[in-house]
PDB file of N, CA and C in Angstrom:
ATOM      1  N   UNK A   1       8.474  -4.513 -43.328  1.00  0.00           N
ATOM      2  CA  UNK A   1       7.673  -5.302 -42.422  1.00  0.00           C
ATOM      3  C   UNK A   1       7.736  -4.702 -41.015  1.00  0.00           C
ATOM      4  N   UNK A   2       6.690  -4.902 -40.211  1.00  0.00           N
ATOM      5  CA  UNK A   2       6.733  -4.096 -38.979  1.00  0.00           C
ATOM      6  C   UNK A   2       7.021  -5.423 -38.011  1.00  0.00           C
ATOM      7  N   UNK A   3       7.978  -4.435 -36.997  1.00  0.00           N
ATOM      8  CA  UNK A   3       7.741  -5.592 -36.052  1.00  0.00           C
ATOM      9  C   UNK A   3       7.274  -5.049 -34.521  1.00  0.00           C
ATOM     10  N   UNK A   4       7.025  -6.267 -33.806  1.00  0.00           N
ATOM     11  CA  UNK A   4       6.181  -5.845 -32.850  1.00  0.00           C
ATOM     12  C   UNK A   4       7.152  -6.171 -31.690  1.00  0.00           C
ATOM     13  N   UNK A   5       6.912  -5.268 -30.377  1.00  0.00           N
ATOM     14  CA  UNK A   5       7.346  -5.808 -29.031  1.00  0.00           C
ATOM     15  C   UNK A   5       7.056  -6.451 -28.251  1.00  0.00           C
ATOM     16  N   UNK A   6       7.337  -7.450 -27.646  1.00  0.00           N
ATOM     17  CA  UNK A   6       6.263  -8.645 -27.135  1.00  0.00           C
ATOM     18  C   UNK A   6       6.973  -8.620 -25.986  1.00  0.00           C
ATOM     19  N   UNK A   7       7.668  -7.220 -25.032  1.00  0.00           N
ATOM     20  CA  UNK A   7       7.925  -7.537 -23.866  1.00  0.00           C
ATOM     21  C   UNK A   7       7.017  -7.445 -22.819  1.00  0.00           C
ATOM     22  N   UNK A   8       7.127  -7.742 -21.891  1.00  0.00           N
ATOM     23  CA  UNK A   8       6.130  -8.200 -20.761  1.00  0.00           C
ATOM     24  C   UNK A   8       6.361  -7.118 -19.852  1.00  0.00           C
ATOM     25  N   UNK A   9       4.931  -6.578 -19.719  1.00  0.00           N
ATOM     26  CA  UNK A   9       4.463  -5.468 -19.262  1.00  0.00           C
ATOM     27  C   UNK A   9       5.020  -5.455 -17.790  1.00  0.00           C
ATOM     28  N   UNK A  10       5.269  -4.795 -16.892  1.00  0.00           N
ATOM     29  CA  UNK A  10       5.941  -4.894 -15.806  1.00  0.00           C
ATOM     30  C   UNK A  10       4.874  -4.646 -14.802  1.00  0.00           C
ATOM     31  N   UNK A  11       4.076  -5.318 -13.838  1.00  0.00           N
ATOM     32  CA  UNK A  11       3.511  -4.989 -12.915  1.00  0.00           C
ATOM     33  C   UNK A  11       3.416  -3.783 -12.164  1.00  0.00           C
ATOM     34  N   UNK A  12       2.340  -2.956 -12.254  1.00  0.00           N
ATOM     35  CA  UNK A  12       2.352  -2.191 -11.598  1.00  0.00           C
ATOM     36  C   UNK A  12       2.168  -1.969 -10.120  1.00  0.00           C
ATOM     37  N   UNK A  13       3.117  -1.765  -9.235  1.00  0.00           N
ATOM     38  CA  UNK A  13       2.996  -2.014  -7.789  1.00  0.00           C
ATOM     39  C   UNK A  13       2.280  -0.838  -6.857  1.00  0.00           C
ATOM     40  N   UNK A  14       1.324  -1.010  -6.446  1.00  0.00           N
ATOM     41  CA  UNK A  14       0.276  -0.052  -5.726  1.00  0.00           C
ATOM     42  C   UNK A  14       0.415  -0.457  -4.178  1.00  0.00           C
ATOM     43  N   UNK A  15       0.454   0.754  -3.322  1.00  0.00           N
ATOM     44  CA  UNK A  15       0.334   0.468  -2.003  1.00  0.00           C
ATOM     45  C   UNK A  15      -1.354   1.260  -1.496  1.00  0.00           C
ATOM     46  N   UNK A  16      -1.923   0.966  -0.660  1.00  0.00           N
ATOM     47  CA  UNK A  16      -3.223   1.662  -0.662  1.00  0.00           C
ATOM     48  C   UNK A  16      -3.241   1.504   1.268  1.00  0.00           C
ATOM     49  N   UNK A  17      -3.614   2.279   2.021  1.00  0.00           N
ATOM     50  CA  UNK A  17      -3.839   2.674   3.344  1.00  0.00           C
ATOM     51  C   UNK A  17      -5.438   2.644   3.149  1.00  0.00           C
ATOM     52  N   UNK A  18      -6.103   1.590   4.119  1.00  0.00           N
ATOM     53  CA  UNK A  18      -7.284   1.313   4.474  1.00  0.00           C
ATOM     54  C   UNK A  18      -7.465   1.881   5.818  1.00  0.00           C
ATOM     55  N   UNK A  19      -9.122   2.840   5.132  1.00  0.00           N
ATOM     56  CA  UNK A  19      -9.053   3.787   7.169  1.00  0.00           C
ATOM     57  C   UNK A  19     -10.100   3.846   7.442  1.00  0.00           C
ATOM     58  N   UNK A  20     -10.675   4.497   8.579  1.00  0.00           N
ATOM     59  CA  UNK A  20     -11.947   5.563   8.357  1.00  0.00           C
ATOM     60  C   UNK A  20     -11.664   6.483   8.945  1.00  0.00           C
ATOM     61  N   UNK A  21     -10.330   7.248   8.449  1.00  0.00           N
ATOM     62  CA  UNK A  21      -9.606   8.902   8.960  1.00  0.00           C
ATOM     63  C   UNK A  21      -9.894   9.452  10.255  1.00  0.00           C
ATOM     64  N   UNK A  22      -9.478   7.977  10.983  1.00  0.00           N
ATOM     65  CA  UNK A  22      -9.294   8.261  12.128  1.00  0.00           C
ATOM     66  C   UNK A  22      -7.818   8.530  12.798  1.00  0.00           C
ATOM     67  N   UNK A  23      -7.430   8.963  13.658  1.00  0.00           N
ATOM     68  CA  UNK A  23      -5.857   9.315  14.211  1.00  0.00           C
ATOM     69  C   UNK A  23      -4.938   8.429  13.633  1.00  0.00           C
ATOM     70  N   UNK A  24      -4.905   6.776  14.303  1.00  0.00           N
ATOM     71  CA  UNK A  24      -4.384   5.592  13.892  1.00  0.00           C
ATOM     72  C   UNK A  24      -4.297   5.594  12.369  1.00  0.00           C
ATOM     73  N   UNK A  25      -5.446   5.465  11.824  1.00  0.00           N
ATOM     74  CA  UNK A  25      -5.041   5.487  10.088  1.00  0.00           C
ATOM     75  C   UNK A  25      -4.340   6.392   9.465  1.00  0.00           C
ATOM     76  N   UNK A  26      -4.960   7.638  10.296  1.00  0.00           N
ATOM     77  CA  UNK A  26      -4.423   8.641   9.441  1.00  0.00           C
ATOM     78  C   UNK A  26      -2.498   8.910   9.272  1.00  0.00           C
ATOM     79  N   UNK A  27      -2.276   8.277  10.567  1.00  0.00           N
ATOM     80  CA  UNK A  27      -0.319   8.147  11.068  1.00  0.00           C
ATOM     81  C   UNK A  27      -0.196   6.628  10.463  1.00  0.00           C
ATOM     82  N   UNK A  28      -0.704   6.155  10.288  1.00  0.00           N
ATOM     83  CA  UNK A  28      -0.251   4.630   9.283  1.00  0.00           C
ATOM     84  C   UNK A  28      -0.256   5.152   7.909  1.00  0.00           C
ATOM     85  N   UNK A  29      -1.077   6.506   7.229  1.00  0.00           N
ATOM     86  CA  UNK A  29      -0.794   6.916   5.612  1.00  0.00           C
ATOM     87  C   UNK A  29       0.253   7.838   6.061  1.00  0.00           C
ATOM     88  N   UNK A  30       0.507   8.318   6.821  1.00  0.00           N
ATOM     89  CA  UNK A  30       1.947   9.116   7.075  1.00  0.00           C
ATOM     90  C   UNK A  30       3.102   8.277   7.354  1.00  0.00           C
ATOM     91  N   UNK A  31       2.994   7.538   8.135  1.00  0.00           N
ATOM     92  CA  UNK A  31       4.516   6.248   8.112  1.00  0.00           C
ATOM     93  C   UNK A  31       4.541   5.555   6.869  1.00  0.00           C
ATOM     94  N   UNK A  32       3.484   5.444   6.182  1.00  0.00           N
ATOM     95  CA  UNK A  32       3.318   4.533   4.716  1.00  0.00           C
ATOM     96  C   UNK A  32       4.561   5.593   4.061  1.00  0.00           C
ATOM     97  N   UNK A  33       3.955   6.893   3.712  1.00  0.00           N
ATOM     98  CA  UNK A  33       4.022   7.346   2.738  1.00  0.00           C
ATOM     99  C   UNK A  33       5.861   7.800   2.895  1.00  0.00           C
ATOM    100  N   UNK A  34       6.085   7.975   4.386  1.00  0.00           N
ATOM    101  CA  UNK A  34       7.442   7.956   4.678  1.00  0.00           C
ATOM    102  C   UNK A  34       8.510   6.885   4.327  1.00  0.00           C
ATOM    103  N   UNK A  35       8.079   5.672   4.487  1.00  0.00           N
ATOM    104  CA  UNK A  35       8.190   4.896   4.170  1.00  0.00           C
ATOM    105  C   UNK A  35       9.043   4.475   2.231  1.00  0.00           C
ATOM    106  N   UNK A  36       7.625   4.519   2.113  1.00  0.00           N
ATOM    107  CA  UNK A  36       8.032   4.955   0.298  1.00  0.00           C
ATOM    108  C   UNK A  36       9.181   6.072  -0.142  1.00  0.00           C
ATOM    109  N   UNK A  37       8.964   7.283   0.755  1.00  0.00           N
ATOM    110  CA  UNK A  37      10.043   8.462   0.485  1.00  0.00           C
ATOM    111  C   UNK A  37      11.374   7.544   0.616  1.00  0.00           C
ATOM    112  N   UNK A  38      11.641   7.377   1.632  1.00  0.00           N
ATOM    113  CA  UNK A  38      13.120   6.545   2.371  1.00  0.00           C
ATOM    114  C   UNK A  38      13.367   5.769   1.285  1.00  0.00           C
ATOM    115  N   UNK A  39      13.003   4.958   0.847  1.00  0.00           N
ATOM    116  CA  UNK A  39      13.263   3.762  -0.010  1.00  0.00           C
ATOM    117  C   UNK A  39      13.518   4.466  -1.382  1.00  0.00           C
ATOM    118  N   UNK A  40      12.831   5.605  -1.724  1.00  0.00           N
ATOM    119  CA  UNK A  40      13.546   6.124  -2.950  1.00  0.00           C
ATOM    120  C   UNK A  40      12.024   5.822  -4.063  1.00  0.00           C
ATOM    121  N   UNK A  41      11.191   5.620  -3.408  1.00  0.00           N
ATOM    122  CA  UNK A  41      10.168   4.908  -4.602  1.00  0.00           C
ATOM    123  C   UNK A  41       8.989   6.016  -5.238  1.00  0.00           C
ATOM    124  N   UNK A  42       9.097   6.109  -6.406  1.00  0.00           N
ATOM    125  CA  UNK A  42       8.482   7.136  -7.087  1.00  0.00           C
ATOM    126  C   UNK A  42       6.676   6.718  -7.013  1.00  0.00           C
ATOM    127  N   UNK A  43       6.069   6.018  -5.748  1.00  0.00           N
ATOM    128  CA  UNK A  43       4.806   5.109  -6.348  1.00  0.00           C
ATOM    129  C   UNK A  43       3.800   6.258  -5.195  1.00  0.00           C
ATOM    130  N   UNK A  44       2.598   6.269  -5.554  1.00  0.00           N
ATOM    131  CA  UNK A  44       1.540   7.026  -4.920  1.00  0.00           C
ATOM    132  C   UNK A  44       0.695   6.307  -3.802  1.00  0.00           C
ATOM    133  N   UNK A  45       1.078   6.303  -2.640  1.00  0.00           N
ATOM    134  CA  UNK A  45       0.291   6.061  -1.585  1.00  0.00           C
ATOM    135  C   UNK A  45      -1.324   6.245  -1.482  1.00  0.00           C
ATOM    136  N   UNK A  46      -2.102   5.472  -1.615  1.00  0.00           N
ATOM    137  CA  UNK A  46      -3.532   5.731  -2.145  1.00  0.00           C
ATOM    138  C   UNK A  46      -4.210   5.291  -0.520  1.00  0.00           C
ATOM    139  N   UNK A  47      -4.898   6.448   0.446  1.00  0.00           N
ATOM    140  CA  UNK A  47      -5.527   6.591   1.010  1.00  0.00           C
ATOM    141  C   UNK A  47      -7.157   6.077   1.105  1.00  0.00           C
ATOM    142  N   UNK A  48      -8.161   5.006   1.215  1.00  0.00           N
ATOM    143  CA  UNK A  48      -9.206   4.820   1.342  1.00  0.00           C
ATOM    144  C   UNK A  48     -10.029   4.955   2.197  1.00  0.00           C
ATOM    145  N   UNK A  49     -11.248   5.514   2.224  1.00  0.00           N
ATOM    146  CA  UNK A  49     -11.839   5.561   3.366  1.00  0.00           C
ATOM    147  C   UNK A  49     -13.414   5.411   3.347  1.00  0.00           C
ATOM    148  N   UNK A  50     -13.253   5.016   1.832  1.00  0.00           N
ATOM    149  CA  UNK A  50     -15.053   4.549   1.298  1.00  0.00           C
ATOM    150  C   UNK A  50     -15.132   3.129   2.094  1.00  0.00           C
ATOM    151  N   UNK A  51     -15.533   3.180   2.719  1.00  0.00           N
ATOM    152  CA  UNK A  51     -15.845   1.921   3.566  1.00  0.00           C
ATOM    153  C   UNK A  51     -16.693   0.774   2.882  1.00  0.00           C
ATOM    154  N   UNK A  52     -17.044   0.941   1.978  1.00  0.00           N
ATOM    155  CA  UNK A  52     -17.643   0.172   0.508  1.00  0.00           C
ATOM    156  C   UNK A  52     -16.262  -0.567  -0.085  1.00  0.00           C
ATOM    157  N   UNK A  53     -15.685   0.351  -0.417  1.00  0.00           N
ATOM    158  CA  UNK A  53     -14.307  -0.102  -0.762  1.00  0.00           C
ATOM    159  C   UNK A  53     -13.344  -0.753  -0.164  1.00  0.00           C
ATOM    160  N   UNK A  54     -13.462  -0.585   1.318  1.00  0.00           N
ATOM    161  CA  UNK A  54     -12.446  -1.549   2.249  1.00  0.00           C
ATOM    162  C   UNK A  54     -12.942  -2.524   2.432  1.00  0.00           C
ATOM    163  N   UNK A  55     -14.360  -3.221   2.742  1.00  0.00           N
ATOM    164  CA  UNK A  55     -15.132  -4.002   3.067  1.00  0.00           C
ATOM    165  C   UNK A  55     -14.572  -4.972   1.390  1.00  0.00           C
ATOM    166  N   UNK A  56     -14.168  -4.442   0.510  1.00  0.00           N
ATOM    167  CA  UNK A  56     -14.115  -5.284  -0.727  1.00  0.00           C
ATOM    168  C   UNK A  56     -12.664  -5.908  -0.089  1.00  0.00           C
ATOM    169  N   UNK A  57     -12.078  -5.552   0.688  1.00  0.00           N
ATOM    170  CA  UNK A  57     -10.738  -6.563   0.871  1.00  0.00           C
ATOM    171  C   UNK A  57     -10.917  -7.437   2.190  1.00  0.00           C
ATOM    172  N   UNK A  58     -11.806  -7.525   2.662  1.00  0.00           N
ATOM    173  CA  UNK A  58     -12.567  -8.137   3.828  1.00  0.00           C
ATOM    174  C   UNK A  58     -11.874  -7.503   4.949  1.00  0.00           C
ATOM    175  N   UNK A  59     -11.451  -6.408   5.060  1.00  0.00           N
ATOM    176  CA  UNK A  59     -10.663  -5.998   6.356  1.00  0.00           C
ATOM    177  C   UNK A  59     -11.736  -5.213   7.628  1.00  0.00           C
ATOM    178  N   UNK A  60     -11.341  -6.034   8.480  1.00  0.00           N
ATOM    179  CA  UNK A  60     -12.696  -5.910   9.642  1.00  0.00           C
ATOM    180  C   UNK A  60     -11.948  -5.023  10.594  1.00  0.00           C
ATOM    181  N   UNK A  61     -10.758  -4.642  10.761  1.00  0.00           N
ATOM    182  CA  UNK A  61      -9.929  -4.137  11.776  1.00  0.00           C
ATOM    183  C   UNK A  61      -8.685  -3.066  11.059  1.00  0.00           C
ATOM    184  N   UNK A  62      -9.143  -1.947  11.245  1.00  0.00           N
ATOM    185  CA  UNK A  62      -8.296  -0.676  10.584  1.00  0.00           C
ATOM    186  C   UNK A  62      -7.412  -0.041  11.469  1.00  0.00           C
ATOM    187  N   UNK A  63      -5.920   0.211  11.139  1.00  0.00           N
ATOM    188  CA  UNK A  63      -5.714   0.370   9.472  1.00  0.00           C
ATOM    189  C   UNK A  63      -5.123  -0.820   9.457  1.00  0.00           C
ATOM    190  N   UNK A  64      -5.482  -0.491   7.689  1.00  0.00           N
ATOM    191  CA  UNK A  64      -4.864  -1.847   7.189  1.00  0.00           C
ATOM    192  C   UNK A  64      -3.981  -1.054   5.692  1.00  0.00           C
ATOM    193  N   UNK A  65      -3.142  -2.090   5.705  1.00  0.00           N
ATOM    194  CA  UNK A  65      -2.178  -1.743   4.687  1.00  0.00           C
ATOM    195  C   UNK A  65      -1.952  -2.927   3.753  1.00  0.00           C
ATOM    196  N   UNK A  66      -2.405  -2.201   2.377  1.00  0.00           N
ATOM    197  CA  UNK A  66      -2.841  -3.436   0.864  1.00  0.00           C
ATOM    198  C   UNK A  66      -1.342  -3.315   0.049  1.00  0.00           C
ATOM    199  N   UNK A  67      -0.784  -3.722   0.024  1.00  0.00           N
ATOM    200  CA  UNK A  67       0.767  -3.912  -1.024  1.00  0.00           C
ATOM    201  C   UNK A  67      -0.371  -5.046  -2.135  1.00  0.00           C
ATOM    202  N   UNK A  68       0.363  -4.160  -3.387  1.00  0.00           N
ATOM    203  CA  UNK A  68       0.157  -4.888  -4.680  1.00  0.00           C
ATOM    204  C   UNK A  68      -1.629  -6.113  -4.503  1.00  0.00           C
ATOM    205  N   UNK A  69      -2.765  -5.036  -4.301  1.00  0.00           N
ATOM    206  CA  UNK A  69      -3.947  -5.801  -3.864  1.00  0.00           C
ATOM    207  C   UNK A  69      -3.972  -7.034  -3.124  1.00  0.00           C
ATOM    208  N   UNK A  70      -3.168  -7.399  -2.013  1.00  0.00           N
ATOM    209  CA  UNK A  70      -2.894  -7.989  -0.907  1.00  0.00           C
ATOM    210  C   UNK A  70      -3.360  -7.345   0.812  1.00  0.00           C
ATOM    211  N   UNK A  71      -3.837  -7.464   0.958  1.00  0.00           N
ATOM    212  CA  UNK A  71      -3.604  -6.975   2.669  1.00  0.00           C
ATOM    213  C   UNK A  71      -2.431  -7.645   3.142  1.00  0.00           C
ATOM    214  N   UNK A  72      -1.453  -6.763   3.588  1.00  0.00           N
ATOM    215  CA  UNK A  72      -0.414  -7.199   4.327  1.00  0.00           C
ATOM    216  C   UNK A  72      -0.426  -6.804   5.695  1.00  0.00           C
ATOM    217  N   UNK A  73      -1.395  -5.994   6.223  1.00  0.00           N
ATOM    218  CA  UNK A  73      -1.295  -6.150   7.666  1.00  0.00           C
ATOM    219  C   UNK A  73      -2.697  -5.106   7.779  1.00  0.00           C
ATOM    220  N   UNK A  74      -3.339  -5.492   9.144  1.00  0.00           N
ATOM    221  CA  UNK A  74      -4.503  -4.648   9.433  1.00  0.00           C
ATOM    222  C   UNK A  74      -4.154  -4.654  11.106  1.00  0.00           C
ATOM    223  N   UNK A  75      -5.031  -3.570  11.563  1.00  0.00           N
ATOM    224  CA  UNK A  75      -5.634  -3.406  13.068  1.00  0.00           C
ATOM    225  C   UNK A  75      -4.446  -2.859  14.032  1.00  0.00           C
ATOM    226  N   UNK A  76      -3.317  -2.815  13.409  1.00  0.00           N
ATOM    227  CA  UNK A  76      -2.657  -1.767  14.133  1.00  0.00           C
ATOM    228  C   UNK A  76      -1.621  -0.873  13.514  1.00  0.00           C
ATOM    229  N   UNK A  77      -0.482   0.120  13.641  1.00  0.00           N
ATOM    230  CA  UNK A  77      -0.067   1.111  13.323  1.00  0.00           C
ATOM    231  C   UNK A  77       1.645   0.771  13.298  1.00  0.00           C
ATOM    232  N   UNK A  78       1.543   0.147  11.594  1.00  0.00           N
ATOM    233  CA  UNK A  78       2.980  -0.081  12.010  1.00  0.00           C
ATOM    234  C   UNK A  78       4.348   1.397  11.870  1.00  0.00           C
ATOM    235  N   UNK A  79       5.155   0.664  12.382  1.00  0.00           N
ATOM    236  CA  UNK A  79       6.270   2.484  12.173  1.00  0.00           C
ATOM    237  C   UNK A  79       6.870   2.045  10.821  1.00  0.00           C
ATOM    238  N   UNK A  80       7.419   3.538  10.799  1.00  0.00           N
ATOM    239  CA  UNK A  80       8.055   3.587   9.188  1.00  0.00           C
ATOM    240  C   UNK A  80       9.336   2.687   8.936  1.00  0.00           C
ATOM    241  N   UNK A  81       9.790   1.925  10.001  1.00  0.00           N
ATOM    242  CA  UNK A  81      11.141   1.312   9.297  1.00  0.00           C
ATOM    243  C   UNK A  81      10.119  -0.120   9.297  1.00  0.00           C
ATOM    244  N   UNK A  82       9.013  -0.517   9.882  1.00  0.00           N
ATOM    245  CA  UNK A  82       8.564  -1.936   9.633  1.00  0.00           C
ATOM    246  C   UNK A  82       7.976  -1.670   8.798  1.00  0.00           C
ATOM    247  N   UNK A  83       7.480  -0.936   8.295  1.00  0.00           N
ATOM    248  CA  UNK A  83       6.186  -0.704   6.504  1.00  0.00           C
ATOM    249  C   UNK A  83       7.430  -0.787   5.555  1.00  0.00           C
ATOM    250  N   UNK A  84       9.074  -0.275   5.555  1.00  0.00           N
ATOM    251  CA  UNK A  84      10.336  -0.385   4.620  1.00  0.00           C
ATOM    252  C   UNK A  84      10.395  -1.748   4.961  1.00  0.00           C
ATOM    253  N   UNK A  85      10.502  -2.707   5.927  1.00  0.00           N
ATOM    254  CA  UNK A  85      10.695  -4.016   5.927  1.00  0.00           C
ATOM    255  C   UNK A  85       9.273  -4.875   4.775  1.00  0.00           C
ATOM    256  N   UNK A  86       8.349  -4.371   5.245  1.00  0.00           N
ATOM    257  CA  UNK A  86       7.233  -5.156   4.841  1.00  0.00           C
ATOM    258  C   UNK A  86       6.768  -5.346   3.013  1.00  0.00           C
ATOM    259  N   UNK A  87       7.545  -3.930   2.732  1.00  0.00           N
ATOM    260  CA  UNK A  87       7.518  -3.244   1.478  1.00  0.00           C
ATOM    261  C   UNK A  87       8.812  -4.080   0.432  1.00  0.00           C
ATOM    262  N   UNK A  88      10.157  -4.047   2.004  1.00  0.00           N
ATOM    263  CA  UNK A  88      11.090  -5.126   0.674  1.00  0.00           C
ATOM    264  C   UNK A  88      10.598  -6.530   0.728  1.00  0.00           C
ATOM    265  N   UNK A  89      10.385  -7.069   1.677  1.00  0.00           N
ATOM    266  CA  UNK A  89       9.764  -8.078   1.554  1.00  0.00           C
ATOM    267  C   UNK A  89       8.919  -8.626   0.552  1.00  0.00           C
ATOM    268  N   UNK A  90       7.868  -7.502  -0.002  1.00  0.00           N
ATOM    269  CA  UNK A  90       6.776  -7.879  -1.022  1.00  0.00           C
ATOM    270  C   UNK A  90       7.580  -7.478  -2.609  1.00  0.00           C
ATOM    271  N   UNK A  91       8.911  -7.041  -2.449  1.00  0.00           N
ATOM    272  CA  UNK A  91       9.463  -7.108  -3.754  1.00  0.00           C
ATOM    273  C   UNK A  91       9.537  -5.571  -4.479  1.00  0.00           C
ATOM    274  N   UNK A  92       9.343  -4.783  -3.487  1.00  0.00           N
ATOM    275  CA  UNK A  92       9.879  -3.283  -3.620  1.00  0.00           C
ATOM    276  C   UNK A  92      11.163  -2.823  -3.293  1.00  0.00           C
TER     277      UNK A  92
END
C-alpha cells in the first residue's frame, strides 16, 4: 500500500524592491539585498520596475519594499540594519 505525505508545504518567503531605477531605489535593492546576505538567508531579492506591476500593490511613493506580498514600507530608503529589523519582524 502506498502512503502519502500530507506535510504542509512551507511558505515560500519572497522579498521584492519596488522602483523606477532611480538612485533611491536602486540603494534600497542594495541595502535589501545586504540585508538578506547578513542574516544568512539563501532567498532572491526581486527588483521591479514595470510600473504595471507596482501600481498592482497600490504603491504611489517609491521605493517600496514588499516582504512575503505585503508592502512593508514605501517612499523612503531604509538602511541595511532597519530592512534586518523589518525582515525579523515579518518572520525571517
Amino acid at each position: 500500500m502506498e502512503s502519502f505525505n500530507f506535510e504542509e508545504k512551507k511558505e515560500e518567503k519572497k522579498i521584492k524592491v519596488l522602483g523606477a531605477g532611480c538612485k533611491s531605489c536602486h540603494e534600497q535593492y542594495e541595502n535589501t539585498k545586504r540585508a538578506v546576505g547578513e542574516m544568512g538567508l539563501s532567498i532572491e531579492v526581486e527588483y521591479i520596475t514595470d510600473m504595471q506591476k507596482v501600481m498592482e500593490y497600490g504603491v504611489m511613493s517609491m521605493p517600496a519594499l514588499v516582504v512575503n506580498e505585503k508592502v512593508a514600507a514605501m517612499g523612503k530608503v531604509l538602511k541595511t540594519r532597519d530592512v534586518v529589523a523589518l525582515l525579523h519582524k515579518s518572520g525571517f
